[in-house]
N, C-alpha and C. Protein backbone atom coordinates (compact mmCIF):
# COMPACT_ATOMS: atom_id res chain seq x y z
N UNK A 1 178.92 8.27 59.04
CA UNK A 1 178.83 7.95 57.63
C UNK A 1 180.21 7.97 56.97
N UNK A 2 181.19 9.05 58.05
CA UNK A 2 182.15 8.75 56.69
C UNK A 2 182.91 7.43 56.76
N UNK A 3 182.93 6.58 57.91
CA UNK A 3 183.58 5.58 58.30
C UNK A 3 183.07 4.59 57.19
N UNK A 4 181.59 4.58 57.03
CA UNK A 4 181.11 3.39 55.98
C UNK A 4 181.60 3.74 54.58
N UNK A 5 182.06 5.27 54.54
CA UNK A 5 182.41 5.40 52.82
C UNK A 5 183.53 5.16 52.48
N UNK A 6 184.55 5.07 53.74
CA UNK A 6 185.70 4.65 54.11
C UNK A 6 186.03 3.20 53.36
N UNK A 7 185.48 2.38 54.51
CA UNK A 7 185.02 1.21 54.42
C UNK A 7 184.70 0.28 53.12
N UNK A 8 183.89 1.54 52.36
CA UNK A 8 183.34 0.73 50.92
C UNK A 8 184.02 1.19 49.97
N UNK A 9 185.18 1.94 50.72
CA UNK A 9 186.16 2.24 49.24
C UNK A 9 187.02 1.48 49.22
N UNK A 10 188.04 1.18 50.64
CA UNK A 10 188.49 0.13 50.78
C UNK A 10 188.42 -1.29 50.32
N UNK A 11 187.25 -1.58 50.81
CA UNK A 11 186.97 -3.07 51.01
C UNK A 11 187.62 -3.84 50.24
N UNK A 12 187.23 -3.72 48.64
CA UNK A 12 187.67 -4.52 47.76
C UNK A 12 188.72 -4.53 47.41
N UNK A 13 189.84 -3.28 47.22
CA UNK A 13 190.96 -3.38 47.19
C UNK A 13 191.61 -4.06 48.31
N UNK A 14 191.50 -4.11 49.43
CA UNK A 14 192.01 -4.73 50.70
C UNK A 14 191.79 -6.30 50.97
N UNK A 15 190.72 -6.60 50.42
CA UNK A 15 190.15 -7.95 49.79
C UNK A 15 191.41 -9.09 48.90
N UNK A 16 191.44 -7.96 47.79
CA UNK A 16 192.17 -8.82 46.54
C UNK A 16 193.87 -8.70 46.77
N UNK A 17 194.04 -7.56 47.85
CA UNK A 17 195.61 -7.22 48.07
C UNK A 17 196.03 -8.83 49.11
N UNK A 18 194.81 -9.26 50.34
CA UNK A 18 195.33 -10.24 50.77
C UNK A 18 194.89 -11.52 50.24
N UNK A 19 194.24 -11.41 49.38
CA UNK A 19 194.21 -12.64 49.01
C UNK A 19 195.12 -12.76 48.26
N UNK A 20 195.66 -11.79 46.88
CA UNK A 20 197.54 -12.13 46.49
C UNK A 20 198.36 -12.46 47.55
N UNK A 21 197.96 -12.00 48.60
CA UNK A 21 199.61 -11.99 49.45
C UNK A 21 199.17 -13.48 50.39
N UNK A 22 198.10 -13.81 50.45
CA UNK A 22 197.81 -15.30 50.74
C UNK A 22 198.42 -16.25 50.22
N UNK A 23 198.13 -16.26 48.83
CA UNK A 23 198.49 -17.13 47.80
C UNK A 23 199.50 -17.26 47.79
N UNK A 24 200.94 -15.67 47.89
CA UNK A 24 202.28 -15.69 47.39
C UNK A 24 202.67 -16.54 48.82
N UNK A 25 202.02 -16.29 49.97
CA UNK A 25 202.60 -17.00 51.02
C UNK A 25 202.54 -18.56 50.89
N UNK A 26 201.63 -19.07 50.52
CA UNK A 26 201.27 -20.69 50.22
C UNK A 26 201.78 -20.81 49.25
N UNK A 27 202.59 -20.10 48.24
CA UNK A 27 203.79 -20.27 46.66
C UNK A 27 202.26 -20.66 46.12
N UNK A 28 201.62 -20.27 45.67
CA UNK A 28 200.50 -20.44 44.84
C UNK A 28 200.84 -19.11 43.82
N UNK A 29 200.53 -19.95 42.25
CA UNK A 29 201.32 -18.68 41.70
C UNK A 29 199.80 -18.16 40.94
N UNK A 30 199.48 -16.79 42.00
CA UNK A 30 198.52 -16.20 41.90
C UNK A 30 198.65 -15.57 40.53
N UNK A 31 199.21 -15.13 39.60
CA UNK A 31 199.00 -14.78 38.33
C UNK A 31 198.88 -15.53 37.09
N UNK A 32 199.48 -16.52 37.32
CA UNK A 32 198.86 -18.00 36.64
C UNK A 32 197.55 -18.43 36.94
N UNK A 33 197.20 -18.73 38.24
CA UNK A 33 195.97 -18.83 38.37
C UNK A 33 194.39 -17.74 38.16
N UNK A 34 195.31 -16.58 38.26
CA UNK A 34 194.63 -15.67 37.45
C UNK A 34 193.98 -15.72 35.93
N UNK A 35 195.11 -15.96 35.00
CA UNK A 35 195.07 -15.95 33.91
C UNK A 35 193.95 -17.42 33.49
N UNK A 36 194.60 -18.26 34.33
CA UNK A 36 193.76 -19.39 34.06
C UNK A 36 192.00 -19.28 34.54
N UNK A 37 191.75 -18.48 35.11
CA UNK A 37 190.59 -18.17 35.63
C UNK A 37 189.65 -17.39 34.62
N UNK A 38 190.23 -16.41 34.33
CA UNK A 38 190.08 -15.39 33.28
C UNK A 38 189.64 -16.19 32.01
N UNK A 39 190.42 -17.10 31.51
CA UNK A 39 190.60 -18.05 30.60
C UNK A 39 188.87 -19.02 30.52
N UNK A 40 189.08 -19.65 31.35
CA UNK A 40 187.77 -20.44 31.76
C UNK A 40 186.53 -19.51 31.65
N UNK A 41 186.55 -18.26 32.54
CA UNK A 41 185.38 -17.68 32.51
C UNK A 41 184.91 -16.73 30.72
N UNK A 42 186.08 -16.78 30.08
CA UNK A 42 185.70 -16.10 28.91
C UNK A 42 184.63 -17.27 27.96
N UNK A 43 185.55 -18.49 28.02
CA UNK A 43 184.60 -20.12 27.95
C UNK A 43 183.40 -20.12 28.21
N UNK A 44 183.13 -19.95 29.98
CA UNK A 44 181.86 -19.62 30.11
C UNK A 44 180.89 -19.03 29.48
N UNK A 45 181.50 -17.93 28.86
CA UNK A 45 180.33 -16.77 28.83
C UNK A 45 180.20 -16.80 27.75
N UNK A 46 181.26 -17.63 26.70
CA UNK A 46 180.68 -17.66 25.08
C UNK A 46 179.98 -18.82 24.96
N UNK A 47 179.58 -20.07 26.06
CA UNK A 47 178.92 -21.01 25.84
C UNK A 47 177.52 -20.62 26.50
N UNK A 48 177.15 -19.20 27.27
CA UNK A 48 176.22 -19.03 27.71
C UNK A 48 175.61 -18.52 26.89
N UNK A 49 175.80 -18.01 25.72
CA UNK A 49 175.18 -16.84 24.74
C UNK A 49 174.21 -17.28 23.94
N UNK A 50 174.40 -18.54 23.29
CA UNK A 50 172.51 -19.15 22.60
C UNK A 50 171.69 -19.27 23.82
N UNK A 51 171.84 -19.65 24.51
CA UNK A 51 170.74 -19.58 25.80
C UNK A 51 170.51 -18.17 26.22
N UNK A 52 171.24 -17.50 26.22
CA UNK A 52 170.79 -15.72 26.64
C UNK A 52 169.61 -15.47 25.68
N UNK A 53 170.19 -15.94 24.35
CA UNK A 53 169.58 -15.30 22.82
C UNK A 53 168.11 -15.63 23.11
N UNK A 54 167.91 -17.25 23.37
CA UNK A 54 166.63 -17.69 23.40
C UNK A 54 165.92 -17.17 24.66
N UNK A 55 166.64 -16.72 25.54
CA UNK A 55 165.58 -16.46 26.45
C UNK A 55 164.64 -15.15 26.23
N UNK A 56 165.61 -14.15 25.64
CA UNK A 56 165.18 -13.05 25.28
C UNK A 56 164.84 -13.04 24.27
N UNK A 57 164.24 -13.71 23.18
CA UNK A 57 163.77 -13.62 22.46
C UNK A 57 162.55 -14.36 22.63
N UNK A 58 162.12 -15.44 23.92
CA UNK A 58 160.97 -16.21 24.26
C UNK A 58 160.44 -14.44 24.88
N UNK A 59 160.80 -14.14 25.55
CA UNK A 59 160.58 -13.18 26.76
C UNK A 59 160.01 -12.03 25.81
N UNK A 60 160.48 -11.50 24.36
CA UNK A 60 160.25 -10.66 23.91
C UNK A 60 158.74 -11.02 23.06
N UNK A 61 158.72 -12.35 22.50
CA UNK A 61 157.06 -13.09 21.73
C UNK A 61 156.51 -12.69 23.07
N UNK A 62 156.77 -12.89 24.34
CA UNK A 62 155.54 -13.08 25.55
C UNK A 62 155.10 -11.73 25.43
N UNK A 63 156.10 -11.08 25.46
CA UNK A 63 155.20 -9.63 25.99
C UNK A 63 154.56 -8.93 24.13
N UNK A 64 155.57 -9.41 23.40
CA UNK A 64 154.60 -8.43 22.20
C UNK A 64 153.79 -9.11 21.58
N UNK A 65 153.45 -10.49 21.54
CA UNK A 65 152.45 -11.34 21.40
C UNK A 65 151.12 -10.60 21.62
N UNK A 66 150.76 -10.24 23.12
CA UNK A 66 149.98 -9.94 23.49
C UNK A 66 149.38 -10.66 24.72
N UNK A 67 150.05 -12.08 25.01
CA UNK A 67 149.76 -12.54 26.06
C UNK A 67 150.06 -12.14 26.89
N UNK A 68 150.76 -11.64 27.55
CA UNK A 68 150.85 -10.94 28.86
C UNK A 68 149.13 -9.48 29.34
N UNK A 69 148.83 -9.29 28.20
CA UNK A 69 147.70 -8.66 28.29
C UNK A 69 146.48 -9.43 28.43
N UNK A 70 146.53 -10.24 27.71
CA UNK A 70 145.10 -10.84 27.74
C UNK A 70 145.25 -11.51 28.99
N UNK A 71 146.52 -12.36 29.58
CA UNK A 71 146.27 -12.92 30.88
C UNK A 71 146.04 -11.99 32.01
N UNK A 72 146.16 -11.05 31.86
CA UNK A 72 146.36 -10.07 32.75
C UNK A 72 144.57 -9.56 33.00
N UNK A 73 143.81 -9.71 31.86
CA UNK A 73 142.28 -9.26 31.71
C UNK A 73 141.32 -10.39 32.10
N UNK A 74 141.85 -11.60 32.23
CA UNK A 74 141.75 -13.02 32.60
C UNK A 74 141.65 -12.62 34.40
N UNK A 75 142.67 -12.66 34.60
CA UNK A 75 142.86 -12.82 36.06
C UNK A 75 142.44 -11.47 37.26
N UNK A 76 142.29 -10.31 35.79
CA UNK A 76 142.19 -9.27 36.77
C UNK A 76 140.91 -8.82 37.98
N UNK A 77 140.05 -9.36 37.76
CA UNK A 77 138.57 -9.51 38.70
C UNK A 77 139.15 -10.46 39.84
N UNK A 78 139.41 -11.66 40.29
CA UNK A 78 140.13 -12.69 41.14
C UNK A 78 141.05 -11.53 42.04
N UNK A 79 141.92 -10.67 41.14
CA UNK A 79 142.94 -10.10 41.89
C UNK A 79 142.47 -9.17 42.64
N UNK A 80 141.44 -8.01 42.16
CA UNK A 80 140.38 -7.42 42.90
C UNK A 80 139.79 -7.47 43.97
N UNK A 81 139.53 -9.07 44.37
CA UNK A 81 138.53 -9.10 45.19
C UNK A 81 139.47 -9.78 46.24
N UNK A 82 140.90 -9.97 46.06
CA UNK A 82 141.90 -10.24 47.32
C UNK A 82 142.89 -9.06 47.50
N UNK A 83 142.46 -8.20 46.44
CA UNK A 83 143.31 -6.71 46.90
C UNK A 83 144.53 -6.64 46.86
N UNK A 84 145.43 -7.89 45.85
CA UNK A 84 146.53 -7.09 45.10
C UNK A 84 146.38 -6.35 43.97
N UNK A 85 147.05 -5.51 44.25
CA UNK A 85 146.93 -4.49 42.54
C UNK A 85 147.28 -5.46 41.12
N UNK A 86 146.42 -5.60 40.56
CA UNK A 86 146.78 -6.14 39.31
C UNK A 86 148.14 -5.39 38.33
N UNK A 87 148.77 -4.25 38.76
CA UNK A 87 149.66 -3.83 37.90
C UNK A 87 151.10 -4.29 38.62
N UNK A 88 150.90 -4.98 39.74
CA UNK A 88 152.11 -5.73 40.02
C UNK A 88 152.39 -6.91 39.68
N UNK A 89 151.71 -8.50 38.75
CA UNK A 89 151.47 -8.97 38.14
C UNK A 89 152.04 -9.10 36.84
N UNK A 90 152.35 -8.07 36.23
CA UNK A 90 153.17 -8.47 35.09
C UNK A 90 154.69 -8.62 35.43
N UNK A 91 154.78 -7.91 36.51
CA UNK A 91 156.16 -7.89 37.09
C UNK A 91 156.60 -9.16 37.91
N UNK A 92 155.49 -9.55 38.50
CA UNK A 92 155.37 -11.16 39.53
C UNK A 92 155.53 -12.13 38.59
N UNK A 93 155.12 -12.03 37.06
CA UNK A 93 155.38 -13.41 36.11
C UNK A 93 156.57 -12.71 35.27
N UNK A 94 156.96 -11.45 34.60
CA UNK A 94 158.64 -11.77 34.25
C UNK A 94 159.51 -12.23 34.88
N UNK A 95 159.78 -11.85 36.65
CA UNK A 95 160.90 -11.38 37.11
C UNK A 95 161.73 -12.68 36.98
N UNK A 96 161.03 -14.14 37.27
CA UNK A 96 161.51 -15.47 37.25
C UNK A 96 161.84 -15.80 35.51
N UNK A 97 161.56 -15.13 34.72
CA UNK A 97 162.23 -15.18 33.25
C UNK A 97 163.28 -14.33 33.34
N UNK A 98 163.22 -13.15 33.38
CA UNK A 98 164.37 -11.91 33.39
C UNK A 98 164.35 -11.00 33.77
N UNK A 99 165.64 -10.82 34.87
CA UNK A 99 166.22 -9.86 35.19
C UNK A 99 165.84 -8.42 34.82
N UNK A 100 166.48 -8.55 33.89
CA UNK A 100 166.28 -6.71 32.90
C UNK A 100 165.04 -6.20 32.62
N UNK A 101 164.04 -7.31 32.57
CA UNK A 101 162.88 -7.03 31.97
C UNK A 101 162.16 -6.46 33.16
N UNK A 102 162.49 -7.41 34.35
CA UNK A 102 161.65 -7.71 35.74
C UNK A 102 162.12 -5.70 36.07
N UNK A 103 163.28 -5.04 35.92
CA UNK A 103 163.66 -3.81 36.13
C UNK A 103 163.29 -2.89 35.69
N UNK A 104 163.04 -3.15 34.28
CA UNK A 104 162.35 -2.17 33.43
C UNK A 104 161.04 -2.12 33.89
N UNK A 105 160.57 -3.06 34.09
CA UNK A 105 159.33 -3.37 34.57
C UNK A 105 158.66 -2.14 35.81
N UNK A 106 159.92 -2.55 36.28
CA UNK A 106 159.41 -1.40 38.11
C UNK A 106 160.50 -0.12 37.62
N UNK A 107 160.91 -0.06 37.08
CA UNK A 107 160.99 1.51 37.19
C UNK A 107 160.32 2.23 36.49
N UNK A 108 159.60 1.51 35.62
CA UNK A 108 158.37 2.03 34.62
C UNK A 108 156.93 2.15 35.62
N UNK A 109 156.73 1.32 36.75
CA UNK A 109 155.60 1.03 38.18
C UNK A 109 156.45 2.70 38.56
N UNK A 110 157.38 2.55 39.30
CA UNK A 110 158.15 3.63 39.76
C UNK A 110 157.88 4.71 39.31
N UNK A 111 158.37 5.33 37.71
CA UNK A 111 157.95 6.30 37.21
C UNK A 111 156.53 6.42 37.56
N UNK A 112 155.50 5.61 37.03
CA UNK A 112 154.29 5.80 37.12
C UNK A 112 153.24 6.17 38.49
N UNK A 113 153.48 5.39 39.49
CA UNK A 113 153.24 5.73 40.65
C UNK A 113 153.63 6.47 41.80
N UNK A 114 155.11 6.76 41.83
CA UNK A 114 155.91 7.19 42.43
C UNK A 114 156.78 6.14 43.37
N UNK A 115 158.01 6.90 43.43
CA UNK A 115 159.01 5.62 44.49
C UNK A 115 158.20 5.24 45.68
N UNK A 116 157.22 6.78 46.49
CA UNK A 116 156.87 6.76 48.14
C UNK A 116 155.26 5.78 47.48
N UNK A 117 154.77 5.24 46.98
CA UNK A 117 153.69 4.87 46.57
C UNK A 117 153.48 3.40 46.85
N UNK A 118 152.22 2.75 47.28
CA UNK A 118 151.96 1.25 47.92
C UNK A 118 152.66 0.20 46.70
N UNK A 119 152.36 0.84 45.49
CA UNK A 119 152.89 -0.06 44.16
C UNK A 119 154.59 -0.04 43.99
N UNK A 120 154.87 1.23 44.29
CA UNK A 120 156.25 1.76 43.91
C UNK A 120 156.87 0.61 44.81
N UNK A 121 156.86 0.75 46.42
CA UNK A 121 157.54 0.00 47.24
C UNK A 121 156.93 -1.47 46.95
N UNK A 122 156.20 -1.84 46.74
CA UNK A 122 155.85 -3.18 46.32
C UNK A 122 156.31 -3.39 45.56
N UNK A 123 156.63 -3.11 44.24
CA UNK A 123 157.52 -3.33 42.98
C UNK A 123 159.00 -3.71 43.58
N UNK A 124 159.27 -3.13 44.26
CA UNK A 124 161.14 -2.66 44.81
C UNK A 124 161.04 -3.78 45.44
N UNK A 125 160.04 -3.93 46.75
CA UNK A 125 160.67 -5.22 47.81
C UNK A 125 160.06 -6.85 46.61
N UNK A 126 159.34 -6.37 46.05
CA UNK A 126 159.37 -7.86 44.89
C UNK A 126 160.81 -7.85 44.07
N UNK A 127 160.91 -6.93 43.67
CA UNK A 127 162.24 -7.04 43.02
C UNK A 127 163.76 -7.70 43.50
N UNK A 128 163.36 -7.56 44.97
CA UNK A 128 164.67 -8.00 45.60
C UNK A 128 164.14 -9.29 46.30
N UNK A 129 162.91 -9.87 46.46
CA UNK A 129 162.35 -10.79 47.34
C UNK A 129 162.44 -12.09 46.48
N UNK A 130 162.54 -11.97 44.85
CA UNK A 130 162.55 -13.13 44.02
C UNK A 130 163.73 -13.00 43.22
N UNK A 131 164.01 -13.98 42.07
CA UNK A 131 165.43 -14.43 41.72
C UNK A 131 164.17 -14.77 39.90
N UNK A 132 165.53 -14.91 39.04
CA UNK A 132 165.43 -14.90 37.96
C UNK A 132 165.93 -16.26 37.33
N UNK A 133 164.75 -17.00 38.02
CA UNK A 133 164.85 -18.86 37.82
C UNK A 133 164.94 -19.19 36.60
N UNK A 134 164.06 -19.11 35.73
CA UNK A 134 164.02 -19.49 34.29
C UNK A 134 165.15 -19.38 33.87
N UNK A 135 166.00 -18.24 34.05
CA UNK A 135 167.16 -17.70 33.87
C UNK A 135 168.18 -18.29 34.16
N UNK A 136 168.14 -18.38 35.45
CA UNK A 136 169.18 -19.44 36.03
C UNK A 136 169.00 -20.97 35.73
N UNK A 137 168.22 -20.99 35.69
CA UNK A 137 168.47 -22.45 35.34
C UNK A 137 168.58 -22.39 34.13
N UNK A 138 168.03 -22.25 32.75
CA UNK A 138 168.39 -22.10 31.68
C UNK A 138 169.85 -21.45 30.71
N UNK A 139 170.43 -20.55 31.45
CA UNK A 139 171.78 -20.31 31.39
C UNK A 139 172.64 -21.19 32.56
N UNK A 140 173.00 -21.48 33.30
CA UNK A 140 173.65 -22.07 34.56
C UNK A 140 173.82 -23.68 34.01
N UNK A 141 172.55 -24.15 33.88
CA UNK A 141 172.11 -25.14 33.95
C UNK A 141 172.93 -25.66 32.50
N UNK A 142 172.23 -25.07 31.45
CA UNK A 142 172.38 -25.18 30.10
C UNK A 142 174.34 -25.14 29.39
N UNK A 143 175.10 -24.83 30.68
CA UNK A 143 176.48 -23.93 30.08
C UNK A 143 177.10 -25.24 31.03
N UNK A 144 176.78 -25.72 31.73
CA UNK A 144 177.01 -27.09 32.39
C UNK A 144 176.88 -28.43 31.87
N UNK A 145 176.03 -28.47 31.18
CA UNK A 145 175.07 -29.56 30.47
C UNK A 145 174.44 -30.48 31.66
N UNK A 146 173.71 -29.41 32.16
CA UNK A 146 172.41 -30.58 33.01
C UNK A 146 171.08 -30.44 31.99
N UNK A 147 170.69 -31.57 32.12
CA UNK A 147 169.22 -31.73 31.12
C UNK A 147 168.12 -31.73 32.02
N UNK A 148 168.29 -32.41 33.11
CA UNK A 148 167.29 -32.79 34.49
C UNK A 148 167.42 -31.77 35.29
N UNK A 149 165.99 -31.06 35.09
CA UNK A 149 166.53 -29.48 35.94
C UNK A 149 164.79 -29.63 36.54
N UNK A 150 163.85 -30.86 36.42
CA UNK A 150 162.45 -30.69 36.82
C UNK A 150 162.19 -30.05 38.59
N UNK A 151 163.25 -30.90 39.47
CA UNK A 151 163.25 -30.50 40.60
C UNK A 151 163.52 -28.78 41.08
N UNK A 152 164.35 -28.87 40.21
CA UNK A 152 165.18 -27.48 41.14
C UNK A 152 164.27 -26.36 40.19
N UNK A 153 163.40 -26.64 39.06
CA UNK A 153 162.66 -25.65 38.73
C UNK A 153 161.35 -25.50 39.38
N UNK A 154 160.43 -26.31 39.96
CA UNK A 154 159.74 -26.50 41.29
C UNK A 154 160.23 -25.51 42.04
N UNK A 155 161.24 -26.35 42.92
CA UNK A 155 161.53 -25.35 44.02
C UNK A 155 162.06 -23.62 43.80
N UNK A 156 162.33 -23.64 42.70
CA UNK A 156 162.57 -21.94 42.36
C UNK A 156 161.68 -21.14 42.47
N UNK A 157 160.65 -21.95 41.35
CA UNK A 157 159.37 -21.13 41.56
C UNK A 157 158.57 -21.27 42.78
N UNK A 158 158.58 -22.39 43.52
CA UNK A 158 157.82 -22.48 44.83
C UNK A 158 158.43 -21.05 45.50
N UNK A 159 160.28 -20.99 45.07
CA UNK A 159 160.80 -19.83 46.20
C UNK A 159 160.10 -18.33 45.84
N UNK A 160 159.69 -18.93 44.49
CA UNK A 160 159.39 -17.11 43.59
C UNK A 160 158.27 -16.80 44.30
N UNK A 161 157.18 -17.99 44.45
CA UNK A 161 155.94 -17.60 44.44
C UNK A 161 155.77 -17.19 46.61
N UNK A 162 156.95 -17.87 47.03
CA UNK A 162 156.77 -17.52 48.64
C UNK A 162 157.41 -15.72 48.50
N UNK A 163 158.61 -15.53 47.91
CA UNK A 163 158.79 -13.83 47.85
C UNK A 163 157.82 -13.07 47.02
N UNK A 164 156.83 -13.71 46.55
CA UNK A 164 156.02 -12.60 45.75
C UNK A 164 154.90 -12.38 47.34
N UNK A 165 153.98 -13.38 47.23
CA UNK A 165 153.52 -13.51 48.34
C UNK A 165 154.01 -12.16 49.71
N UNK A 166 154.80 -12.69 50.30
CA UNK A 166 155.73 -12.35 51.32
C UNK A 166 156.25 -10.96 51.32
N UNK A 167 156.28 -10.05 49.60
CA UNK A 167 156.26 -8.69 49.43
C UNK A 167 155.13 -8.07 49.59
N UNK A 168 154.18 -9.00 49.06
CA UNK A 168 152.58 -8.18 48.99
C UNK A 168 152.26 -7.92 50.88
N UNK A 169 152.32 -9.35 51.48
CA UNK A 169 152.23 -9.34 52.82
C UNK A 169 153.04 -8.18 53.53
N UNK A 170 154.08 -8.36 53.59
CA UNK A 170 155.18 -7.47 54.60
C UNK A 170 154.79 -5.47 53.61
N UNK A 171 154.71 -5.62 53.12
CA UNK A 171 154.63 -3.85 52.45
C UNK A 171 152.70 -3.65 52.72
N UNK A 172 152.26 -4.80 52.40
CA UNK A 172 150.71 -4.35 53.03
C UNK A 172 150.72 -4.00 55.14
N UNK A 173 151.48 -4.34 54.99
CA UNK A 173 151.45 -4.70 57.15
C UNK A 173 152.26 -3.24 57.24
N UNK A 174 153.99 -3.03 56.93
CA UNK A 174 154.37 -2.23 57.24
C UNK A 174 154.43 -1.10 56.43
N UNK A 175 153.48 -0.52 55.40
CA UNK A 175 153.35 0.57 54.61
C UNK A 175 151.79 0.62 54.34
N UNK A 176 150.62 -0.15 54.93
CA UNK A 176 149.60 -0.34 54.44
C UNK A 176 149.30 -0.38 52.99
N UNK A 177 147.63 -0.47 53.08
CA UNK A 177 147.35 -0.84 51.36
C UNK A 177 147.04 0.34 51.07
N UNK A 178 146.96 -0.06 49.92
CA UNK A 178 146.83 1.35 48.51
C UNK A 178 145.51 1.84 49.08
């Protein structure tokens, strides 16, 4: 172990030391291109910010609306009788809107059930098994100016809905069911 703590203290400094000394070797004038980088990405991130605003504020009507409940009382008999827990579900439809929410989400499952628990670890390997599409494409997409995003929002969610799937499967097989 101590070799890996070694390792991960290193890394990044040892990383950015040769990639300066790359650059100074190719006369690439790594602090110019720094600055210019720095420059661009501050650009970025102030043209990403009405799209942050709206997402979290769509994301915040969903859940205090009340729809996220009533769909949840909708679907919950269906989910029953194929034996996913319906309290992983609210977490399976944020996580592809947001990030933060999709977190709060399971450490609130977490608190509640416990980390060693069929829900707890189901929460965790969903958490890492899907991506925060709406998100990405709506910031990414939006700070670029693509308008035509029908395809690649398909396939996001096709990817969301194979790692939701694919958590319930793999944590039911190698941790059994609740």
């Amino acid at each position: 172990m101590a070799i890996v703590s070694l390792i991960s203290l290193w890394f990044i400094p040892v990383l950015i030391g040769f990639i300066l000394l790359y650059g100074t070797i190719k006369r690439v004038p790594t602090y110019e291109s720094f600055v210019d980088g720095g420059k661009e990405g501050i650009k970025i991130a102030v043209s990403i910010i009405p799209f942050l605003v709206g997402m979290l504020v769509a994301i915040s009507v969903f859940r205090a609306s009340g729809a996220l409940e009533y769909f949840m009382a909708f679907i919950r008999p269906g989910l029953e009788l194929i034996r996913v827990p319906p309290d992983i579900v609210p977490l399976a439809i944020i996580r592809p809107i947001s990030g933060t929410a999709a977190l709060g989400m399971t450490s609130d499952l977490i608190a509640t059930h416990g980390p060693d628990s069929f829900l707890g670890r189901l929460a965790s390997v969903l958490q890492g098994s899907t991506d925060t599409t709406f998100y990405v494409l709506t910031v990414y997409f939006g700070a670029v100016g693509i308008r035509k995003m029908g395809d690649a929002l398909k396939v996001g969610l096709l990817a969301d809905l194979v790692g939701i799937v694919a958590a319930i499967v793999v944590v039911t097989i190698v941790f059994g069911s609740r």
